[in-house]
N, C-alpha and C. Protein backbone atom coordinates (compact mmCIF):
# COMPACT_ATOMS: atom_id res chain seq x y z
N UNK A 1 97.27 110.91 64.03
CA UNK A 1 96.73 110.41 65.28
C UNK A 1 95.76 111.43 65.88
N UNK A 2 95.48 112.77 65.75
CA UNK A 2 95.25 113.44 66.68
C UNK A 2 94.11 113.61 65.45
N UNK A 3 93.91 113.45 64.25
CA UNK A 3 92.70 113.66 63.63
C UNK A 3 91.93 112.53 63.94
N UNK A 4 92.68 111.31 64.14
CA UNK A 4 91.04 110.02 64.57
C UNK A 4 91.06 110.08 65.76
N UNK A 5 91.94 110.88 66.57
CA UNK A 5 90.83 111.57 67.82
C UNK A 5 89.60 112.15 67.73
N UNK A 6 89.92 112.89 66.92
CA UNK A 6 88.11 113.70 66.83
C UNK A 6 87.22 113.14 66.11
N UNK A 7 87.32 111.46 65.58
CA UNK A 7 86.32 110.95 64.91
C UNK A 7 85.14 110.77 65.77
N UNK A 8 83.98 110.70 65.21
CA UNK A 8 83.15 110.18 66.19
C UNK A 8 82.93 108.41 66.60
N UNK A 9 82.45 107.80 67.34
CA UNK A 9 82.66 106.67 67.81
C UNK A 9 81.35 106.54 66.79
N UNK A 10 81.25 104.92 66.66
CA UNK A 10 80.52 104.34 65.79
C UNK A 10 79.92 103.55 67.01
N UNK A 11 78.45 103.94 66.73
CA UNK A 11 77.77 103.13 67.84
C UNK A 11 77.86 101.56 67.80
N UNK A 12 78.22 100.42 68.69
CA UNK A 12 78.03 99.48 68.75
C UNK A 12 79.48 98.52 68.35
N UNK A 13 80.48 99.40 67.67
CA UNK A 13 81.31 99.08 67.67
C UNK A 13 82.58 99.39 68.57
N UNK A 14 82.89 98.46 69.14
CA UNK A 14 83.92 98.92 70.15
C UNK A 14 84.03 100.11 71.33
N UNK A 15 82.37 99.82 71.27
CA UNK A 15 81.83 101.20 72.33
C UNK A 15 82.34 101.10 73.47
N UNK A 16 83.15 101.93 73.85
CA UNK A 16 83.65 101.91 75.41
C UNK A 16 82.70 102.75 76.59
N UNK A 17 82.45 102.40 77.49
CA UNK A 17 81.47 102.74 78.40
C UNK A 17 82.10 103.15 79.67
N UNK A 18 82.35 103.64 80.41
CA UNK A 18 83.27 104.33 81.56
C UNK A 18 82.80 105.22 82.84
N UNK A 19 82.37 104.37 83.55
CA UNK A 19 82.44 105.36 84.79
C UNK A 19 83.07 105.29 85.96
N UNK A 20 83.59 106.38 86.47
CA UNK A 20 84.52 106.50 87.02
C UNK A 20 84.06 105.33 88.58
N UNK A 21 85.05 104.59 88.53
CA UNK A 21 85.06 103.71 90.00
C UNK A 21 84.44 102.57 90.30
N UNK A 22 84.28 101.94 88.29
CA UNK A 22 83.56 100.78 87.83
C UNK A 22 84.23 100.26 86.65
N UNK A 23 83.93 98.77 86.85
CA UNK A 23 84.84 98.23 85.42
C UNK A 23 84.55 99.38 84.23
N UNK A 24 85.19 98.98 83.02
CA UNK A 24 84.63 99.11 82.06
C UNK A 24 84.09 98.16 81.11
N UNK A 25 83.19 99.16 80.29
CA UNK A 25 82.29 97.91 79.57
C UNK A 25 82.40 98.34 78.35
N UNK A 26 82.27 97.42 77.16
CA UNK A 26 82.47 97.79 75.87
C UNK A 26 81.51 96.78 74.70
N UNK A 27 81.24 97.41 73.71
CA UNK A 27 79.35 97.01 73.37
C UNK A 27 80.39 97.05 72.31
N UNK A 28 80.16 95.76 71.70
CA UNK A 28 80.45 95.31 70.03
C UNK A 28 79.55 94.43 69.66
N UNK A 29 79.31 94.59 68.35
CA UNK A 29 78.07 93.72 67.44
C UNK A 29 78.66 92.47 66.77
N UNK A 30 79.94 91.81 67.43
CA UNK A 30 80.85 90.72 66.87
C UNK A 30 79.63 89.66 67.02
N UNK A 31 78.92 89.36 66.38
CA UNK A 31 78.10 88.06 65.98
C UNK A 31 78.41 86.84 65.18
N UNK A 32 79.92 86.68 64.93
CA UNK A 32 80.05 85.71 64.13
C UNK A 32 81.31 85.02 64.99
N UNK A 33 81.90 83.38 65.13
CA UNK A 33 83.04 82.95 65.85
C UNK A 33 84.47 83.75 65.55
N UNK A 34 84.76 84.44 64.71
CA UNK A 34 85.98 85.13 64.26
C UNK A 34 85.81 86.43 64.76
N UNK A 35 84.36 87.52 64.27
CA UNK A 35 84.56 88.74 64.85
C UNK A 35 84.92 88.59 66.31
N UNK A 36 84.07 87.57 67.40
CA UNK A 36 84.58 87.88 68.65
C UNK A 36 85.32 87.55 69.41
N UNK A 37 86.31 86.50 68.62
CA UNK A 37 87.63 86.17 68.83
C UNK A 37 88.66 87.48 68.42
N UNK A 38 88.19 88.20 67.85
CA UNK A 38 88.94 89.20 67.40
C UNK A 38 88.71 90.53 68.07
N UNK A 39 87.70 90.57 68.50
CA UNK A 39 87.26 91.85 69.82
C UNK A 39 88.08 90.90 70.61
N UNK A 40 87.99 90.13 71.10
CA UNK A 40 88.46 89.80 72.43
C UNK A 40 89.61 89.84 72.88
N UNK A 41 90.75 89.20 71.63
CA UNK A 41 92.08 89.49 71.44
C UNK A 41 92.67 90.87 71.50
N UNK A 42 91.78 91.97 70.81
CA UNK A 42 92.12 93.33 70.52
C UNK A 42 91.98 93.84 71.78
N UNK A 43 91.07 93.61 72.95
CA UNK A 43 90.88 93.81 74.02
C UNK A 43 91.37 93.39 74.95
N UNK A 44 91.98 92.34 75.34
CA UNK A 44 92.86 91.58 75.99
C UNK A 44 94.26 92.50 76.63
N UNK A 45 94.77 93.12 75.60
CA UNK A 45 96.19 94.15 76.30
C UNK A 45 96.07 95.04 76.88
N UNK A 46 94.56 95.66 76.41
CA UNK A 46 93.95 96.96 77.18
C UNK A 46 93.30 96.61 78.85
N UNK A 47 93.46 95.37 78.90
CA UNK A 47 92.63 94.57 79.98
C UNK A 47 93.57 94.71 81.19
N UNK A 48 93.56 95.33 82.42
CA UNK A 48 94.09 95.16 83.55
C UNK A 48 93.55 93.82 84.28
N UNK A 49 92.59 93.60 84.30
CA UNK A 49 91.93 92.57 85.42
C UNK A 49 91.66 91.53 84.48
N UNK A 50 90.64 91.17 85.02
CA UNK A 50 89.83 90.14 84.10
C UNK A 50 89.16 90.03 82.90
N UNK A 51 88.76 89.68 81.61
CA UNK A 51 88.17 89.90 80.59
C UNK A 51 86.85 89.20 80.59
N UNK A 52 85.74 90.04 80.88
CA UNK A 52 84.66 89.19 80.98
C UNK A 52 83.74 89.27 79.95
N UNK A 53 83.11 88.35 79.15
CA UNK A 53 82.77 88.41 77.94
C UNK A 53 81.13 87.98 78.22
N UNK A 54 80.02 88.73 77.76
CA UNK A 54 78.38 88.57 78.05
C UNK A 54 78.06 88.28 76.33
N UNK A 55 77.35 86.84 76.19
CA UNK A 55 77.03 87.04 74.24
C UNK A 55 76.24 86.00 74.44
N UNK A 56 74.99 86.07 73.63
CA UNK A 56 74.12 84.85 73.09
C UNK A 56 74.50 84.78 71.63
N UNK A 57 73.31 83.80 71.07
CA UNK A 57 73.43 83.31 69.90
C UNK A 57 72.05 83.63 69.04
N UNK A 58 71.91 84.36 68.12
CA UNK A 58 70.55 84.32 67.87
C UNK A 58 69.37 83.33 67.33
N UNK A 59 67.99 83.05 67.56
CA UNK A 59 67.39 82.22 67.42
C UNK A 59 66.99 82.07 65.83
N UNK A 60 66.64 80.78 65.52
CA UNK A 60 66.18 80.65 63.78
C UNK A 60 67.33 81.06 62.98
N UNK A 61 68.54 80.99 63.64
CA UNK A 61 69.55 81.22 62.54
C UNK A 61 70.48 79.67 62.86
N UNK A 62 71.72 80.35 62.06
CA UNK A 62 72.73 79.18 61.92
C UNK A 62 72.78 78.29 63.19
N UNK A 63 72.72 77.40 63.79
CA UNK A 63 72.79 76.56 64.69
C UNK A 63 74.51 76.05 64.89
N UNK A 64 74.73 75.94 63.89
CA UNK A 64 76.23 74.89 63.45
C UNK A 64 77.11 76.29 64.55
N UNK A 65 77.01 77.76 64.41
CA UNK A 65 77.83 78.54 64.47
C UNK A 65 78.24 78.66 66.29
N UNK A 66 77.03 78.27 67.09
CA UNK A 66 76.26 78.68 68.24
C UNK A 66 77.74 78.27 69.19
N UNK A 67 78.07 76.71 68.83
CA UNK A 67 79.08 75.94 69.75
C UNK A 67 80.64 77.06 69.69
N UNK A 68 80.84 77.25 68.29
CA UNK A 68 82.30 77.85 67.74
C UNK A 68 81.73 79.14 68.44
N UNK A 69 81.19 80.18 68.50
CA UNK A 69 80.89 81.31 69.31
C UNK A 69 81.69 81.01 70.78
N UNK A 70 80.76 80.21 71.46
CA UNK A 70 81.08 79.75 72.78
C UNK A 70 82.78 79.06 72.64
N UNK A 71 83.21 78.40 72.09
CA UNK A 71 84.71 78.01 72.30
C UNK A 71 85.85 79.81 72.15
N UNK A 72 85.33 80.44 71.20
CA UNK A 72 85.76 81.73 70.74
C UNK A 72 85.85 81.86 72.37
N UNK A 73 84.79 82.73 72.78
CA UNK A 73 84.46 83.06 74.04
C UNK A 73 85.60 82.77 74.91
N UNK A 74 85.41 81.08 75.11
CA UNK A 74 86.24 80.53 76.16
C UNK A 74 87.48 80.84 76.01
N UNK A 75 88.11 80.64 74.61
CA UNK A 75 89.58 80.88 74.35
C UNK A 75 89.85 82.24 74.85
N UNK A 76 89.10 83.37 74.84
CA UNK A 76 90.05 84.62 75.12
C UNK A 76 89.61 85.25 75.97
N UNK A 77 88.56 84.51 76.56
CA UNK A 77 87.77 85.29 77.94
C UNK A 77 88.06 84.75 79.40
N UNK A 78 88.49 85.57 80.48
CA UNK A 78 88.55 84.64 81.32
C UNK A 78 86.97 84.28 81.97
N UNK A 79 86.41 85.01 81.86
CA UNK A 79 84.58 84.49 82.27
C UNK A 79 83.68 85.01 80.96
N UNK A 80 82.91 84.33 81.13
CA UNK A 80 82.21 83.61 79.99
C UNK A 80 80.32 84.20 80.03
N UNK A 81 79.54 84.72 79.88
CA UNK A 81 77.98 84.61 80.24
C UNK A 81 77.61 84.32 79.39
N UNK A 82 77.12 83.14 79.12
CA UNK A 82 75.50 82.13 77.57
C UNK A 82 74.56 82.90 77.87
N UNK A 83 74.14 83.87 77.14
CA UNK A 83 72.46 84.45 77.42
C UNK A 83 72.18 84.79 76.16
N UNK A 84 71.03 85.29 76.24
CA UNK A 84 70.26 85.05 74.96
C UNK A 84 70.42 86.53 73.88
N UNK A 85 69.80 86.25 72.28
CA UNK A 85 69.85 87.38 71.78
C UNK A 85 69.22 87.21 70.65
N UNK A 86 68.28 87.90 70.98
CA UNK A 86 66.93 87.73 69.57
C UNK A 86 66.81 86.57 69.79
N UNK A 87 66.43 85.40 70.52
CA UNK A 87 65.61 84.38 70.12
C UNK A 87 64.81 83.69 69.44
N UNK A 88 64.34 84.86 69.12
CA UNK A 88 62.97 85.26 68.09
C UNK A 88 61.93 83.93 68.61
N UNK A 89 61.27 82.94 67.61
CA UNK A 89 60.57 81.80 68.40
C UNK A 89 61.37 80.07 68.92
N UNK A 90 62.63 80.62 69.12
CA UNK A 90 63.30 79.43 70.06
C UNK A 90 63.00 79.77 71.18
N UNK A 91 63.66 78.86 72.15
CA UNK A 91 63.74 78.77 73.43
C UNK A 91 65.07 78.85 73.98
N UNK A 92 65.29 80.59 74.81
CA UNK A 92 66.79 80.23 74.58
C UNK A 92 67.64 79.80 75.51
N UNK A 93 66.84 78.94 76.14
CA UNK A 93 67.86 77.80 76.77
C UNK A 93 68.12 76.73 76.02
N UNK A 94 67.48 75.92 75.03
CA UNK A 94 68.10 75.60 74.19
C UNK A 94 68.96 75.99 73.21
N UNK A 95 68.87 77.14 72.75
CA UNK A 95 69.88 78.15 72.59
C UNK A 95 71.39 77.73 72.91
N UNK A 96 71.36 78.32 74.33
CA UNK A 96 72.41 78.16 75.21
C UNK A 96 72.99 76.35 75.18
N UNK A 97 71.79 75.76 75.03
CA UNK A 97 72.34 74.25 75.48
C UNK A 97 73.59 73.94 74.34
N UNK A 98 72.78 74.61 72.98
CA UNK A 98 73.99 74.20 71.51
C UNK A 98 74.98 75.29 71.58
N UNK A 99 75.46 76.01 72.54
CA UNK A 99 76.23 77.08 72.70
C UNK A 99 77.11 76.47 73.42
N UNK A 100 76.80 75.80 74.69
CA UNK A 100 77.44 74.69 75.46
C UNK A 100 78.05 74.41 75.06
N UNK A 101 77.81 72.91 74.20
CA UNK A 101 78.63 71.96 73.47
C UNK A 101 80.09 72.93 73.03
N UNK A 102 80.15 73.59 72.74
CA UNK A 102 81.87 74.08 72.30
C UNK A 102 82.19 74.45 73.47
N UNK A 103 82.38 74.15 74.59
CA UNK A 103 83.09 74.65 75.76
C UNK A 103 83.79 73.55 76.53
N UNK A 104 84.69 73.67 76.66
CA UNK A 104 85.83 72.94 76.95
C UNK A 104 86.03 72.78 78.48
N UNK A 105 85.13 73.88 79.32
CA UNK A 105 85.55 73.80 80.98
C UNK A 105 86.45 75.04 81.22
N UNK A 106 87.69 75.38 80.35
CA UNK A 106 88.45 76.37 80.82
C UNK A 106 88.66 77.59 81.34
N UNK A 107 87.18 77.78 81.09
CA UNK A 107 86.97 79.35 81.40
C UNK A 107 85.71 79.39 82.27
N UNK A 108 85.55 80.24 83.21
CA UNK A 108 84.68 80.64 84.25
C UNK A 108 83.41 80.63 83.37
N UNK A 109 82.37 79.71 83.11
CA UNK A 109 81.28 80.36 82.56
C UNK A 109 79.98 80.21 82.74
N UNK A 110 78.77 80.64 83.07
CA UNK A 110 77.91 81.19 83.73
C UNK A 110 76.61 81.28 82.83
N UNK A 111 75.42 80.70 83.14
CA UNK A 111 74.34 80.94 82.18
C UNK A 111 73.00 81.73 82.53
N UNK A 112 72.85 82.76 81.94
CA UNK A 112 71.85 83.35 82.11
C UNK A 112 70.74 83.82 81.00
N UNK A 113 69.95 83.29 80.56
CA UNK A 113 69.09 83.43 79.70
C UNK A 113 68.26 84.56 79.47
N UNK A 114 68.30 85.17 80.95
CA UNK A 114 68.17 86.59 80.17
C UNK A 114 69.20 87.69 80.48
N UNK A 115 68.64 88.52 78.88
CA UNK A 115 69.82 89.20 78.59
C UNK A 115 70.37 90.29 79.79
N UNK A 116 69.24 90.79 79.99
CA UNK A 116 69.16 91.92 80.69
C UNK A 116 69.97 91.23 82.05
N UNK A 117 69.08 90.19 82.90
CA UNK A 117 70.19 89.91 84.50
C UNK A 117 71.21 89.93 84.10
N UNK A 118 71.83 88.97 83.04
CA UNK A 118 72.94 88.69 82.54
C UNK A 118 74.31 89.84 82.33
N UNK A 119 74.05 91.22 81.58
CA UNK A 119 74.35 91.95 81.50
C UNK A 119 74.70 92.63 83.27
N UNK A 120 73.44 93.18 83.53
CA UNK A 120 73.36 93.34 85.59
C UNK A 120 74.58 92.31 86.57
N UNK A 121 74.47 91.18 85.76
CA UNK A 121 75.58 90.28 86.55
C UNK A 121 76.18 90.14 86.55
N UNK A 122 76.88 90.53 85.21
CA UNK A 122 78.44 90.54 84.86
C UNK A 122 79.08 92.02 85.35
N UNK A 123 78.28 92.90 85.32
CA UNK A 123 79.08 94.26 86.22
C UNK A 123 78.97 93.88 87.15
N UNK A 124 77.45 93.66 87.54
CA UNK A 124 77.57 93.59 88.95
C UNK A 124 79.07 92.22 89.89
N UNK A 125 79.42 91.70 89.05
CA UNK A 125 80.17 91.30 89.59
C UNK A 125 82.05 91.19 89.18
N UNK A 126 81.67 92.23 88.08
CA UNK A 126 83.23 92.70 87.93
C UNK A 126 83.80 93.82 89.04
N UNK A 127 85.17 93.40 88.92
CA UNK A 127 86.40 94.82 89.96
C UNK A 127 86.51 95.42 88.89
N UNK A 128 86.89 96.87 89.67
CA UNK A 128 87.23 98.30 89.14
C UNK A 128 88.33 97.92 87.49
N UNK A 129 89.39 97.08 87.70
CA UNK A 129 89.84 96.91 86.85
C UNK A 129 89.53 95.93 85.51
N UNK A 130 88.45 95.18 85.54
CA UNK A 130 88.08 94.26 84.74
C UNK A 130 87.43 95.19 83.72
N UNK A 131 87.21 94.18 82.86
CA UNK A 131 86.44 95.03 81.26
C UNK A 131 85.33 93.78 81.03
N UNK A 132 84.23 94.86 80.78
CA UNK A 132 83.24 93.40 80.12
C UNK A 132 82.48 93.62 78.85
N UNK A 133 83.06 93.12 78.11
CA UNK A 133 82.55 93.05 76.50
C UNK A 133 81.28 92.08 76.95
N UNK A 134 79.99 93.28 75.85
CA UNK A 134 78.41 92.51 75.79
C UNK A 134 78.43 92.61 74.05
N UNK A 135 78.87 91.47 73.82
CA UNK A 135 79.10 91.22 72.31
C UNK A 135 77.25 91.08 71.71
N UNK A 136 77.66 90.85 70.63
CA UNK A 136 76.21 90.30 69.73
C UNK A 136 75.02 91.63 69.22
N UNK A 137 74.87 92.61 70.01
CA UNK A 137 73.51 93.16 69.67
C UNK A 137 74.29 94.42 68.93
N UNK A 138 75.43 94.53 69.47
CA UNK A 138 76.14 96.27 69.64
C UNK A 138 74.98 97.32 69.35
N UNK A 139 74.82 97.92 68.11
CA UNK A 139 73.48 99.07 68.08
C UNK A 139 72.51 98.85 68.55
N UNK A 140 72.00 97.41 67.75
CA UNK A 140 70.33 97.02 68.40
C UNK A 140 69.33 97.68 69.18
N UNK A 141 68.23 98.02 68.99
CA UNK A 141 67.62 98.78 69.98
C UNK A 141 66.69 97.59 70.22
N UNK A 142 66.42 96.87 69.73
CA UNK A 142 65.41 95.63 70.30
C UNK A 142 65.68 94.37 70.54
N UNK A 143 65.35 93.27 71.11
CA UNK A 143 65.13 91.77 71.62
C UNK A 143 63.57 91.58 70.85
N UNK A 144 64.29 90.03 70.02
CA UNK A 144 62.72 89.82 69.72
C UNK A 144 62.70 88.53 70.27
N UNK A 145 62.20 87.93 71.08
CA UNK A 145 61.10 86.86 71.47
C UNK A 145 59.91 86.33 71.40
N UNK A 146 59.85 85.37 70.91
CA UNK A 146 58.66 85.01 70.72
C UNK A 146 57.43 85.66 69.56
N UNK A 147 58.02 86.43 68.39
CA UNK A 147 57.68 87.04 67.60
C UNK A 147 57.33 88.42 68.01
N UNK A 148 58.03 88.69 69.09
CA UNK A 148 57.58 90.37 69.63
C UNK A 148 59.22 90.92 69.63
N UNK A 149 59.19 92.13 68.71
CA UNK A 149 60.32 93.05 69.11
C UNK A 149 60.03 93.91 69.96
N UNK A 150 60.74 93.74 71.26
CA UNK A 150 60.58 94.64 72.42
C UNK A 150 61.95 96.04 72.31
N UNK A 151 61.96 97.38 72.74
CA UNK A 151 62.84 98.16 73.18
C UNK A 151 63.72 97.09 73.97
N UNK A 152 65.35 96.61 73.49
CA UNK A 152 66.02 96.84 74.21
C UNK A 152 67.38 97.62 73.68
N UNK A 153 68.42 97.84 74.66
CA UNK A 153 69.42 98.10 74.00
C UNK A 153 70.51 97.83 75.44
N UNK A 154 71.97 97.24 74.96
CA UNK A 154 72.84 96.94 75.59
C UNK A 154 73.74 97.58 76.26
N UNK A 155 73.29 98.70 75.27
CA UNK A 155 74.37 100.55 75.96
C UNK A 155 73.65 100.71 77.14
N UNK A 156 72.30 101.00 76.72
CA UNK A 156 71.15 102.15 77.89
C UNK A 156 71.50 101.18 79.30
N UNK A 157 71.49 99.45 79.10
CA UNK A 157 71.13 98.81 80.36
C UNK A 157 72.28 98.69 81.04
N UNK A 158 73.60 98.80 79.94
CA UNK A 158 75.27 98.46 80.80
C UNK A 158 74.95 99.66 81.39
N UNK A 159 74.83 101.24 81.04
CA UNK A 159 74.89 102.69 81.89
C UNK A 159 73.90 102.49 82.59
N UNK A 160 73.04 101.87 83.15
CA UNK A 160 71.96 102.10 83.68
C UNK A 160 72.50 101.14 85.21
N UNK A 161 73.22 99.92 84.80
CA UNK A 161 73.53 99.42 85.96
C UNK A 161 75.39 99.76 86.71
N UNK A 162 75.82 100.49 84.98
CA UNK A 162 77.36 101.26 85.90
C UNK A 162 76.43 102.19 86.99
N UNK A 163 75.47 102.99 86.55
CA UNK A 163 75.16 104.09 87.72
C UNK A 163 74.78 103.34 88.90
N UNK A 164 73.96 102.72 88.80
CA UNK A 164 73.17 101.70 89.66
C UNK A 164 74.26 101.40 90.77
N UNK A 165 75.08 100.55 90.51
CA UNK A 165 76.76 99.97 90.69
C UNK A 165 77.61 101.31 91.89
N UNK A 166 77.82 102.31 91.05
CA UNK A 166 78.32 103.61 91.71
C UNK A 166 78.18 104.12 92.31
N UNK A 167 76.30 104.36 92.22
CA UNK A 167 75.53 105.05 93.11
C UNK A 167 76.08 104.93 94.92
């Protein structure tokens, strides 16, 4: 035990994010309906408050997968955010619309198409004790839209709005 203490953390996986007198947030690259049923579950006992879960679906890929993502979601999250991720040349509110369809109502859930408010909104509106998994990009350093890969990344913007938050 005390040697995979000193491992180093693997970026994007199960990144825990922490500042003192703010939820916590935790950056996993679960992109498929099973990986983030399975972050979510694994995360769930560690969870004092609420489990709030931020994930899009990416664009020009599997479509069929988009709905089962979103039911995943619902099953183990108590709030939910549809926003986007890599779009690439969709539109990702349609995106979101086939993300929809697997949602059942049960869970608090919330659409924001972009990534970035989306991310801002889910701290910004978690308590000290809640956790909010921003599934889908984990390492990623870019968003591509519209055939442009822009700088983003999901770490820099969750720490950017824990400080923000704290300040």
């Amino acid at each position: 035990v005390r040697a995979a203490r000193t491992l180093a953390q693997v970026p994007g996986r199960l990144e825990y994010l922490r500042v003192v007198g703010r939820p916590t947030v935790v950056i996993d690259f679960a992109h498929t309906p099973d990986a983030l049923l399975q972050v979510l579950n694994t995360l769930r006992p560690r969870t004092r408050g609420r489990l709030v879960c931020v994930f899009g679906c990416g664009g020009d890929r599997d479509r069929g997968k988009r709905p089962l993502m979103a039911a995943a979601a619902e099953a183990a999250a108590d709030s939910v955010w549809l926003t986007s991720d890599n779009p690439r040349s969709e539109d990702p509110r349609a995106i979101i619309a086939d993300m929809r369809a697997g949602l059942s109502g049960r869970a608090c859930v919330r659409e924001e198409p972009d990534r970035r408010r989306a991310i801002a909104s889910a701290i910004g509106d978690a308590r000290v004790d809640d956790l909010v998994v921003i599934a889908g990009k984990g390492h990623e350093s870019y968003q591509e839209v519209a055939g442009v890969r822009a700088p983003f990344s999901d770490r820099e913007i969750a720490l950017e709005y824990l400080a923000e938050v704290a300040a």
